[in-house]
Protein backbone atom coordinates (compact mmCIF):
# COMPACT_ATOMS: atom_id res chain seq x y z
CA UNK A 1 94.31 -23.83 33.38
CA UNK A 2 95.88 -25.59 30.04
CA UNK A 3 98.89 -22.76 29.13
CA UNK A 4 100.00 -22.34 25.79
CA UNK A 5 102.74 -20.24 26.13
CA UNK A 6 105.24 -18.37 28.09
CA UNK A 7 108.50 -18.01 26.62
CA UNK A 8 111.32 -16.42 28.88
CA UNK A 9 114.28 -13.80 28.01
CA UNK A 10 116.09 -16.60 26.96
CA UNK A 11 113.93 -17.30 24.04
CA UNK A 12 114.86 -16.96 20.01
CA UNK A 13 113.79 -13.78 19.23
CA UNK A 14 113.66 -14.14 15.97
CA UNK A 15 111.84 -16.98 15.33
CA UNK A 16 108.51 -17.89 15.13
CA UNK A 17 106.79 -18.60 18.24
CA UNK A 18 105.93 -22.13 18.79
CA UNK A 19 102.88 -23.49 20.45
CA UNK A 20 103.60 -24.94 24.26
CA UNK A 21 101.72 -28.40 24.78
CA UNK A 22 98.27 -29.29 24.01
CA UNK A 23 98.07 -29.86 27.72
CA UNK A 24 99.89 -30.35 31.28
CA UNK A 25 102.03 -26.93 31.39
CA UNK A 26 103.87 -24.77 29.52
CA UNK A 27 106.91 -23.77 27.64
CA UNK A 28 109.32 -21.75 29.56
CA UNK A 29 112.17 -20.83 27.10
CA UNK A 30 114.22 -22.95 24.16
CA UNK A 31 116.66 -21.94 21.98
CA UNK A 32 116.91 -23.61 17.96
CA UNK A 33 119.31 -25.82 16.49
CA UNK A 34 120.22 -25.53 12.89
CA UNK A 35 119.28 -29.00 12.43
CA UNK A 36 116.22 -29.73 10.27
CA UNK A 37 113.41 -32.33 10.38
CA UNK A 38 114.69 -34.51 7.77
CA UNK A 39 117.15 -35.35 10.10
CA UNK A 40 116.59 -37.28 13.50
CA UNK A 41 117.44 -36.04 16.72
CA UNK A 42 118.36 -37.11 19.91
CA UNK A 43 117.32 -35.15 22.67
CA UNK A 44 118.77 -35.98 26.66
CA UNK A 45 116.15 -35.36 29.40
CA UNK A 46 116.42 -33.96 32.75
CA UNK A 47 113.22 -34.36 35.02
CA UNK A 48 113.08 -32.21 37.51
CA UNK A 49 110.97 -31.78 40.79
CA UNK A 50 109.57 -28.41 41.66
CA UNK A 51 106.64 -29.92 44.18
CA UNK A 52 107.95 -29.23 47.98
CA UNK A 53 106.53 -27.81 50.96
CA UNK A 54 107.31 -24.42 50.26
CA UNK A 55 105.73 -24.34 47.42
CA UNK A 56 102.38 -26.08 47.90
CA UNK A 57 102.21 -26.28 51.79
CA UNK A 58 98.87 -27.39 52.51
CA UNK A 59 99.07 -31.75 53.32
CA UNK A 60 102.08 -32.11 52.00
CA UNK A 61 102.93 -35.60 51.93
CA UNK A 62 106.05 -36.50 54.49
CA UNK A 63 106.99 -39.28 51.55
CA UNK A 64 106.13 -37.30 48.50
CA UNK A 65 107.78 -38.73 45.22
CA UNK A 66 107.33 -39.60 41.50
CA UNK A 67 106.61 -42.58 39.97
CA UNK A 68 108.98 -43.55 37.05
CA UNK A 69 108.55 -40.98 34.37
CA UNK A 70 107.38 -42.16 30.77
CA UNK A 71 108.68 -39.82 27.76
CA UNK A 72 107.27 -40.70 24.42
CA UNK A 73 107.94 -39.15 20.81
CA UNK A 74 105.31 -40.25 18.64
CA UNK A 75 103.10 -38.99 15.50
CA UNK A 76 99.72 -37.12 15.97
CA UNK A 77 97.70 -41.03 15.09
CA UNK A 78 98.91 -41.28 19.25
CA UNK A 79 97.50 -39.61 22.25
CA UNK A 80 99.14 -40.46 25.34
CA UNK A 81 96.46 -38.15 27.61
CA UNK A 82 94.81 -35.10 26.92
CA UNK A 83 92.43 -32.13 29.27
CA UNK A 84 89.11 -33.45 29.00
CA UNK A 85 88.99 -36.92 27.50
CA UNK A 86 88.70 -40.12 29.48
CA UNK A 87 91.67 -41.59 31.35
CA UNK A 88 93.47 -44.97 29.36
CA UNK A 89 93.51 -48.04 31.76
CA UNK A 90 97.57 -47.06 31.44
CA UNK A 91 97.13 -43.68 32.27
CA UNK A 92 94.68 -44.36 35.31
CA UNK A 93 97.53 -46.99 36.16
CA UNK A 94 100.21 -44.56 36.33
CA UNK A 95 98.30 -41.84 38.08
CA UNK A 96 96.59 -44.66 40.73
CA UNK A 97 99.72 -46.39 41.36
CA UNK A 98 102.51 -44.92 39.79
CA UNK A 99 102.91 -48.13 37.66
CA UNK A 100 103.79 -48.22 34.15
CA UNK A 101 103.26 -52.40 32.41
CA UNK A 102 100.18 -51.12 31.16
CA UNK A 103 100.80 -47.79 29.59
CA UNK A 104 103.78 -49.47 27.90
CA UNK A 105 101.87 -52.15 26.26
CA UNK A 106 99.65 -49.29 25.39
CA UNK A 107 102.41 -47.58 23.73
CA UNK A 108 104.07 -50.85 22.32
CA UNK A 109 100.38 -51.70 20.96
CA UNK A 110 100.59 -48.31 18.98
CA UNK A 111 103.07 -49.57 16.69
CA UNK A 112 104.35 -46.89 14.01
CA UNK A 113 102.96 -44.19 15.76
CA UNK A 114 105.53 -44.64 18.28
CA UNK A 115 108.89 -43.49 17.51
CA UNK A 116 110.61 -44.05 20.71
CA UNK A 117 110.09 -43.98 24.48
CA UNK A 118 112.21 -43.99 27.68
CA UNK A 119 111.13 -44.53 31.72
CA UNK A 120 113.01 -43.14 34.40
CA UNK A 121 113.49 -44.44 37.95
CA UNK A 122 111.16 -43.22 40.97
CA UNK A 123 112.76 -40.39 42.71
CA UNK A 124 112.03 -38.76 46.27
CA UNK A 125 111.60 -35.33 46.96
CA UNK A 126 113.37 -35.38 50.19
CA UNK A 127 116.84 -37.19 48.34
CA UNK A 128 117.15 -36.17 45.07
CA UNK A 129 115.13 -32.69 43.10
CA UNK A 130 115.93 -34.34 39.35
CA UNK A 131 116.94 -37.56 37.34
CA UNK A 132 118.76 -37.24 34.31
CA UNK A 133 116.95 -39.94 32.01
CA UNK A 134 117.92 -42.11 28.97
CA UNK A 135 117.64 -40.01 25.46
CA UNK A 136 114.70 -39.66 23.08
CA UNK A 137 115.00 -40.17 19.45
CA UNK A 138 112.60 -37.47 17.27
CA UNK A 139 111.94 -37.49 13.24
CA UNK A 140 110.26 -36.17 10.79
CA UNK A 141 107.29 -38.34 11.21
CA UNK A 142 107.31 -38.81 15.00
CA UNK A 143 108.08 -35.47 15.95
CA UNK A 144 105.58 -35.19 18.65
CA UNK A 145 106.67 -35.34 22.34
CA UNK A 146 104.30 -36.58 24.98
CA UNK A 147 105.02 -37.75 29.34
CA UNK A 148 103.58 -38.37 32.60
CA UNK A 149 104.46 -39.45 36.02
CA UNK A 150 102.58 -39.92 38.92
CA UNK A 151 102.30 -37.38 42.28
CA UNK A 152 102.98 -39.67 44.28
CA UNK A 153 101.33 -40.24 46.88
CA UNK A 154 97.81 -39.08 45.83
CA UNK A 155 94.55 -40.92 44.62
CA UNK A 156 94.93 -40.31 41.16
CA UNK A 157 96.97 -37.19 40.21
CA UNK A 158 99.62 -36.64 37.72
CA UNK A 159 101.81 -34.48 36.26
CA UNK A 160 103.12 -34.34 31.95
CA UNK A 161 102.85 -32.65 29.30
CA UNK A 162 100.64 -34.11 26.13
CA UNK A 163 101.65 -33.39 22.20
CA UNK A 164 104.37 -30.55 22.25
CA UNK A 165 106.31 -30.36 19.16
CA UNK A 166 109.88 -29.03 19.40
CA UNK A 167 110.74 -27.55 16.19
CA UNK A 168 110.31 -24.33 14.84
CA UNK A 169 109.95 -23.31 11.18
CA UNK A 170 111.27 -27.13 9.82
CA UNK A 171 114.05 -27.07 12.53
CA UNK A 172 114.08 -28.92 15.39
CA UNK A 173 114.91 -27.06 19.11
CA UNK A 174 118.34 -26.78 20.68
CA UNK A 175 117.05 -27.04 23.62
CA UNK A 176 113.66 -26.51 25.72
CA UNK A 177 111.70 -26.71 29.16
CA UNK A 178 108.35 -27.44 30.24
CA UNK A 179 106.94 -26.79 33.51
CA UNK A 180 104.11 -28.91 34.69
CA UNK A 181 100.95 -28.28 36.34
CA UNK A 182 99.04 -30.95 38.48
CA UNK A 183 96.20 -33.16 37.08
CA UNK A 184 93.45 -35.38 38.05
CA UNK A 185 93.30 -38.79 36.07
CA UNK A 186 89.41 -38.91 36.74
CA UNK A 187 89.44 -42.36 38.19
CA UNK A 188 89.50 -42.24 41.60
CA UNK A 189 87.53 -39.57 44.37
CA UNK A 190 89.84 -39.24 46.62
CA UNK A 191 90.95 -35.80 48.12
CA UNK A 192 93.82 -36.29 50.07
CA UNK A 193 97.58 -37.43 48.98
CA UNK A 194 97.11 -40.40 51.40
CA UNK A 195 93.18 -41.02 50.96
CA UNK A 196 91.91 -45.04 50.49
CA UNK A 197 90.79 -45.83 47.31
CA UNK A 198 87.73 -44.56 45.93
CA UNK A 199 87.25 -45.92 42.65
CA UNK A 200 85.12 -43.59 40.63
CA UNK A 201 82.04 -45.42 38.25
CA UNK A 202 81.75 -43.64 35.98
CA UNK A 203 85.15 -42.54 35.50
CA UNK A 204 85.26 -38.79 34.67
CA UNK A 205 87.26 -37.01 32.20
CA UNK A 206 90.97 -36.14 32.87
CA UNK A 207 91.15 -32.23 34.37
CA UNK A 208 94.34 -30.01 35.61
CA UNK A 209 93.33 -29.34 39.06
CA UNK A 210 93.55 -25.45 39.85
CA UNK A 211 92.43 -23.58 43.06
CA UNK A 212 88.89 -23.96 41.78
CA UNK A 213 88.97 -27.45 40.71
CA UNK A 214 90.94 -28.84 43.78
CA UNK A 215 89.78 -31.33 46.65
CA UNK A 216 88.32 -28.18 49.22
CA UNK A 217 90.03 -25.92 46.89
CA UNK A 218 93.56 -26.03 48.87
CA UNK A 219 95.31 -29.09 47.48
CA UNK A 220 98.41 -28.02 46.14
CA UNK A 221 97.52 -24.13 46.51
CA UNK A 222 99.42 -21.65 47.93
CA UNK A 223 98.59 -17.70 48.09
CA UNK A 224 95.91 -18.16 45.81
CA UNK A 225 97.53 -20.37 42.77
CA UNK A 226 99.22 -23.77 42.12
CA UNK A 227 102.60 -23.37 41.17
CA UNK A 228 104.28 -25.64 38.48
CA UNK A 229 105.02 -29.09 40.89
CA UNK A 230 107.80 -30.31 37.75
CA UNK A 231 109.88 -29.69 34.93
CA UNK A 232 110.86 -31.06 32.20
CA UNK A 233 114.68 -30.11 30.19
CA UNK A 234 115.69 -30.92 27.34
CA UNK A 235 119.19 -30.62 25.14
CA UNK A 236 119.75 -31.87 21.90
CA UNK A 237 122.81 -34.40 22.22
CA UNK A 238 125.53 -33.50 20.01
């Protein structure tokens, strides 16, 4: 279930609508800036939790929380993850163990095709529902946004968005929000948040897990769909 779109009331009517991520969720409403891509931006981040057991009741996890979330702006040369493609040993680290040394030496061994990147702080769902996280810088030639952070507990499942571009028509967004869907890194089998670990040889590709894909198809379903488990906001910083 890879969503390109859906764009709420809120949305620029009379603008061009943009493509939502390649992968991980979709675009819920932004507004534009009059600021164009020549010039960089800096965009503040708010990362919010939307997985709870109201919303996705079935083994809910008494302990459930994120890892650190990893934010990247970077040109199209990068891929942080993508729907279909084999985990990197940085994303299997993050969705495994919520760890993120590898994935940044990942990102640090990308070199220009990184523009900038910031990690938040673990969070738990039963103390805080957001973090507001350090900036992101955007240009013209790393004007690609990519992030991930780990469900936490779980085997190997993670939530992000991959290669969303916020800009519209040469100008870069105001401000915009993604909603997140769950995924499965591919590396490990296990089908409950608090199973052992069982490392999968061969690895399989990365998938979004949906009430078909899911371990006994009720992980993270409720009334027949999986609901968004985070968000992502962000605001231009004037």
């Amino acid at each position: 279930r890879d969503r390109r779109l859906c764009l709420s009331a809120t949305s620029e009517a009379n603008v061009e609508s943009p493509d939502g991520p390649s992968f991980g969720g979709m675009l819920t409403d932004f507004s534009m800036s009059t600021m164009p891509l020549s010039e960089s931006a800096q965009y503040e981040i708010i990362f919010r939790n939307e997985w709870s057991q109201a919303r996705h009741p079935v083994d809910y996890p008494s302990n459930a929380h994120w890892s650190p979330p990893v934010v990247v702006s970077h040109t199209s040369d990068y891929e942080m993850w993508g729907s279909g493609t084999p985990s990197s040993p940085g994303v299997k680290v993050v969705a495994e163990t919520g760890g993120t040394s590898t994935i940044s030496q990942e990102i640090s061994d990308a070199g220009d095709s990184i523009g900038s990147s910031v990690i938040g702080r673990s969070i738990f769902n039963n103390v805080e529902q957001f973090q507001e996280m350090d900036p992101i810088t955007v240009d013209e030639s790393h004007n690609i946004l990519s992030a991930i952070t780990m469900v936490a507990p779980s085997p190997d499942w993670f939530a992000g968005f991959s290669n969303f571009v916020p800009a519209v028509d040469g100008m870069w967004m105001e401000s915009f929000t993604i909603e997140s869907d769950p995924y499965d890194a591919g590396t490990d089998g296990g089908e409950t948040f608090a199973a052992g670990n069982v490392p999968l040889d061969p690895a399989t590709n990365v998938f979004a897990l949906t009430p078909e894909t899911t371990p006994g198809g009720t992980v993270f379903v409720s009334d027949g769909e999986i609901l968004p488990v985070a968000s992502w906001e962000f605001k231009i910083v004037v």
